[in-house]
Protein backbone atom coordinates (compact mmCIF):
# COMPACT_ATOMS: atom_id res chain seq x y z
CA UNK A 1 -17.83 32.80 -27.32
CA UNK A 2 -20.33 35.26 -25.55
CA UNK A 3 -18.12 38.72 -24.79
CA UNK A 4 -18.87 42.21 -26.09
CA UNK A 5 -19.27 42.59 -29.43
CA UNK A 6 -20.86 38.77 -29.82
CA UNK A 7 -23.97 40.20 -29.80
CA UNK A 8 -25.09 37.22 -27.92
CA UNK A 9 -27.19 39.64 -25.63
CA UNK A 10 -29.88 42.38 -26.86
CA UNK A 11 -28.21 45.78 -26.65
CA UNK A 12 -24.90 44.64 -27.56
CA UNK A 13 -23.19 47.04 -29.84
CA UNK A 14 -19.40 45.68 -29.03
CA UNK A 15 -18.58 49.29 -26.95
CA UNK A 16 -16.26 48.59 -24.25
CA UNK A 17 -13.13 50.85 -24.55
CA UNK A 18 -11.69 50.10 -20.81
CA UNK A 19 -12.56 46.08 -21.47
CA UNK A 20 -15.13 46.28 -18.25
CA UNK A 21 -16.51 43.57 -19.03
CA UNK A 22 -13.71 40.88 -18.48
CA UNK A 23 -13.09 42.87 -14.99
CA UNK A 24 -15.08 40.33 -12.47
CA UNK A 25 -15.06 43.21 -9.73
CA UNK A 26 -18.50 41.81 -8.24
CA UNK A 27 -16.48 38.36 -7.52
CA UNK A 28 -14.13 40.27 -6.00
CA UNK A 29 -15.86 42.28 -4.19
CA UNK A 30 -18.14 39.43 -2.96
CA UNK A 31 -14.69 37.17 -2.26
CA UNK A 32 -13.79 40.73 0.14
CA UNK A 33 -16.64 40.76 1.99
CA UNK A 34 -16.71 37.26 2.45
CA UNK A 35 -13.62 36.95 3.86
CA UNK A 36 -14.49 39.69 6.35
CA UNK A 37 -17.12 37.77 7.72
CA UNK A 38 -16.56 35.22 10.34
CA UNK A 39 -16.85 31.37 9.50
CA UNK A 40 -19.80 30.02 11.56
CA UNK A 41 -17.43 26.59 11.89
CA UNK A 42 -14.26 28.25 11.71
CA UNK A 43 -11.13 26.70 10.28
CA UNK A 44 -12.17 25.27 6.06
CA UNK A 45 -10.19 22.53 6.74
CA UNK A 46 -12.33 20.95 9.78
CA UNK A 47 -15.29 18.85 8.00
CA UNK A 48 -16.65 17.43 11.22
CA UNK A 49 -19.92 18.82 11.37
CA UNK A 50 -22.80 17.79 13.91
CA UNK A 51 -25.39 15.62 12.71
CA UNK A 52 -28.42 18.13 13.30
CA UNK A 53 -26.19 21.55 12.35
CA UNK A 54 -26.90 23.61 10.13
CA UNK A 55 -24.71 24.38 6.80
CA UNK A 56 -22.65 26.74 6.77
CA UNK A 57 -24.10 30.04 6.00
CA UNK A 58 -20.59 31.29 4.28
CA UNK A 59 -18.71 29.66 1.76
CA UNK A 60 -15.20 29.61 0.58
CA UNK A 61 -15.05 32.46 -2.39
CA UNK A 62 -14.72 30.96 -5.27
CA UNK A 63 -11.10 31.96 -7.48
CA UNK A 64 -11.51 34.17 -9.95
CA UNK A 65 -10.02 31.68 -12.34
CA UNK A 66 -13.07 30.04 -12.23
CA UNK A 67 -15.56 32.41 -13.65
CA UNK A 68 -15.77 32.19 -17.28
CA UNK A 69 -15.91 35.66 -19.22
CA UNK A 70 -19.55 35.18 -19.92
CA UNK A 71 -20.44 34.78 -16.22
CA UNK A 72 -19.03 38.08 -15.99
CA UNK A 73 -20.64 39.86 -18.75
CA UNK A 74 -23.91 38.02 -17.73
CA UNK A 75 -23.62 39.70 -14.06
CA UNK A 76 -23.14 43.23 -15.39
CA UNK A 77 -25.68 43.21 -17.90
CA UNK A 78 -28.50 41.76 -15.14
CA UNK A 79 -27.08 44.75 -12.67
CA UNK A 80 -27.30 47.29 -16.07
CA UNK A 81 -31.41 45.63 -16.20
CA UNK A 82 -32.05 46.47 -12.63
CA UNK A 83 -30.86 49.75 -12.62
CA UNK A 84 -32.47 50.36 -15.84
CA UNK A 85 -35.36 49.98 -14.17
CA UNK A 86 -35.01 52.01 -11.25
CA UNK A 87 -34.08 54.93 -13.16
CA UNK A 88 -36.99 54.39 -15.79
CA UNK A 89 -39.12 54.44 -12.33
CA UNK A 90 -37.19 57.72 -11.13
CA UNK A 91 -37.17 59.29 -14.74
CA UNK A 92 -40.83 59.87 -14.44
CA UNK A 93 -41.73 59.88 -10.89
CA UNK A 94 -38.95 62.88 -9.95
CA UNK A 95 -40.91 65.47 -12.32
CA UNK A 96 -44.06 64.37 -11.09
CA UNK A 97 -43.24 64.74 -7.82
CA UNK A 98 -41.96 68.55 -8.71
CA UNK A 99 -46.02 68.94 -10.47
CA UNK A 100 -47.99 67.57 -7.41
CA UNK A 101 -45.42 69.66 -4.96
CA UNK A 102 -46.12 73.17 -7.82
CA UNK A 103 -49.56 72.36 -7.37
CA UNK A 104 -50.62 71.49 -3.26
CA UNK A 105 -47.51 73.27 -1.77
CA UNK A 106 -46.77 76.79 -4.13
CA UNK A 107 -46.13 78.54 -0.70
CA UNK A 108 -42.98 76.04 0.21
CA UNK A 109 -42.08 74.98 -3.46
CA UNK A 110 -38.75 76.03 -4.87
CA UNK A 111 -37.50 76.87 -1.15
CA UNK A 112 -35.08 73.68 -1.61
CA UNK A 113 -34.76 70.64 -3.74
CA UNK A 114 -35.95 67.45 -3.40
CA UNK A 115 -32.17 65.88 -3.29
CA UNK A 116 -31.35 68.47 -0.73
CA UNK A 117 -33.99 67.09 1.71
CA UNK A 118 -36.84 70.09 0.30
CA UNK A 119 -40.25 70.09 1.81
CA UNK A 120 -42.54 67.72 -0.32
CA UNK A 121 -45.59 65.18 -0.29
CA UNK A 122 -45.02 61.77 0.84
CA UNK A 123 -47.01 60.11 -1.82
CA UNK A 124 -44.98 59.46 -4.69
CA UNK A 125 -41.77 59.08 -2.54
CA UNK A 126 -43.57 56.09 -0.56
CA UNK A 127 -44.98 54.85 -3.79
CA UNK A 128 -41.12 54.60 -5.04
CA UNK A 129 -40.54 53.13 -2.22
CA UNK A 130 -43.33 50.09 -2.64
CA UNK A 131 -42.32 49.61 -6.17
CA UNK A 132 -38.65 48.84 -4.85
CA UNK A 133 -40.00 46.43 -2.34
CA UNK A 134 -41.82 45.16 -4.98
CA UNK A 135 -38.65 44.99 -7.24
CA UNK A 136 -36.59 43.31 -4.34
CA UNK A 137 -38.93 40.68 -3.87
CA UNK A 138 -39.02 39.81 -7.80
CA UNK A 139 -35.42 39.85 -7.38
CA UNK A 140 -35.48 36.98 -4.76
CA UNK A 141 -38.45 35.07 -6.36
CA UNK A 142 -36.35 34.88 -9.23
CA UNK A 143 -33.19 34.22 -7.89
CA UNK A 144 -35.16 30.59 -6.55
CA UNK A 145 -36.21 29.70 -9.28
CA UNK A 146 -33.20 30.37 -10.76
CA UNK A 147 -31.57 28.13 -8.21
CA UNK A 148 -33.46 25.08 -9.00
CA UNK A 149 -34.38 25.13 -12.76
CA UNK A 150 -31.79 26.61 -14.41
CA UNK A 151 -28.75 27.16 -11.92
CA UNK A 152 -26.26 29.95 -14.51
CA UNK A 153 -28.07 29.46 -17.12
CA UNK A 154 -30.20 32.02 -17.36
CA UNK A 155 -31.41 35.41 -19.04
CA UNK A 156 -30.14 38.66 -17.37
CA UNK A 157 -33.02 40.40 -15.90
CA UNK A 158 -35.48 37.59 -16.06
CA UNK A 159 -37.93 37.66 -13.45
CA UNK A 160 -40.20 35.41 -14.23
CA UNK A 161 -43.35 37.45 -14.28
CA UNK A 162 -45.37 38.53 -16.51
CA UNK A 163 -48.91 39.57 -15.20
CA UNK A 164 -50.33 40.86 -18.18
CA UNK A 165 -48.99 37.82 -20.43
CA UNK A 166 -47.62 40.48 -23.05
CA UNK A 167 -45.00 37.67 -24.10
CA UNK A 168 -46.95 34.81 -24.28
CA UNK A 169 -46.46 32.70 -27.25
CA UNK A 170 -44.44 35.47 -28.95
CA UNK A 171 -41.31 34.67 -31.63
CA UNK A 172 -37.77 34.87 -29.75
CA UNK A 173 -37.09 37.57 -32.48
CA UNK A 174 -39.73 39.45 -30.26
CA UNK A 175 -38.72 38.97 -27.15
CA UNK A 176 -35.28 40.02 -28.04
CA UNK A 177 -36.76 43.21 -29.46
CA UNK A 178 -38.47 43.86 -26.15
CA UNK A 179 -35.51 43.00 -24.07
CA UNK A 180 -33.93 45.27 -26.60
CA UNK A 181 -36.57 48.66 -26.23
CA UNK A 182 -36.07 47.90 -22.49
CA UNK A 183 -32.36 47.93 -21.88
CA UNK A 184 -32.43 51.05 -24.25
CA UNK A 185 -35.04 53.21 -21.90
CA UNK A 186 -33.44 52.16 -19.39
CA UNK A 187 -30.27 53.47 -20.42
CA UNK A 188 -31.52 56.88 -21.41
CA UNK A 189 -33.41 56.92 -17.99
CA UNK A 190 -29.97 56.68 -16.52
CA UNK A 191 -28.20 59.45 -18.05
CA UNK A 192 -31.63 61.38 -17.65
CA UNK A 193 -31.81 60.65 -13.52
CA UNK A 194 -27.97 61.52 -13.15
CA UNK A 195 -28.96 64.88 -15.36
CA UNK A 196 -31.79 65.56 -12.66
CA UNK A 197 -29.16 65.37 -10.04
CA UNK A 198 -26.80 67.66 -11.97
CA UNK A 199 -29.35 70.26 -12.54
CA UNK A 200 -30.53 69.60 -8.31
């Protein structure tokens, strides 16, 4: 069965001393703040609905019986992906916002830091800030297709795009070693960001 150690998913290497990964906090935290939210039709037991209404835009929570283990494992790896990502994105911008800032600005550089709201240029922070969009709308393109093709069956941190066709027609042993090189940068860019912040 797929669980840590299985090494069902790239990156696996079976390291889970506090058993995380059978912990289905983001059901329960989703279940929480579903239940906070009002019911657009009020009581789950009424099933008369109008002809011409709309469904229901929230849904009973599902148990947590009712997510298998890989489900959960599945959810935490694609949230591991995305902020893999991010901090790959931050790992290099952050020091190159520090250069441009050294370079155009000498006279108001090193007068505060960047996480302590520091005078800076605008240009790489609103270029973060379009590659996020741009992340968050990948996100949601996905999550369609997701929807309709292959419903939870499918590979954590797939997107579904692939402009420069790097993959195309390439072995699964490949891919996996991709998938592999990626969740691994994106690891180290993690523990490299939260350094940044540390040092900050």
């Amino acid at each position: 069965s797929a669980g840590v150690g299985s090494k069902c998913l790239p990156g696996d290497y079976g390291f889970d001393p506090l058993n995380l990964s059978t912990k289905d906090y983001f059901k329960q935290v989703q279940n929480f703040v579903l239940k906070l939210l009002p019911s657009k039709y009020g009581d789950d037991n009424d099933s008369t609905v109008d002809a011409g209404a709309a469904l229901p835009l929230v849904t009973k929570p599902y148990s947590d019986s009712e997510r298998p283990p890989a489900l959960i494992l599945r959810d935490y790896r694609e949230a591991e992906i995305r902020h893999g990502r991010l901090a790959m994105l931050a790992a290099i911008l952050w020091p190159l916002q520090e250069i441009i800032d050294r370079l155009f600005i000498p006279q108001s550089f090193g007068q505060s830091t960047i996480i302590y709201g520091g005078v800076t240029l605008p240009f790489i922070s609103l270029f973060m800030t379009l590659i996020m969009m741009l992340l968050g709308y990948l996100d949601i393109y996905a999550a369609s297709i997701k929807d309709i093709e292959s419903g939870d069956a499918f590979l954590p941190g797939e997107c579904f795009w692939d402009p420069l066709r790097m993959l195309d027609g390439a072995p699964d042993s490949m891919k996996r070693k991709m998938q592999e090189r990626e969740l691994n940068n994106g690891r180290i860019a993690m523990v490299a960001v939260f350094s940044y912040i540390l040092q900050e």
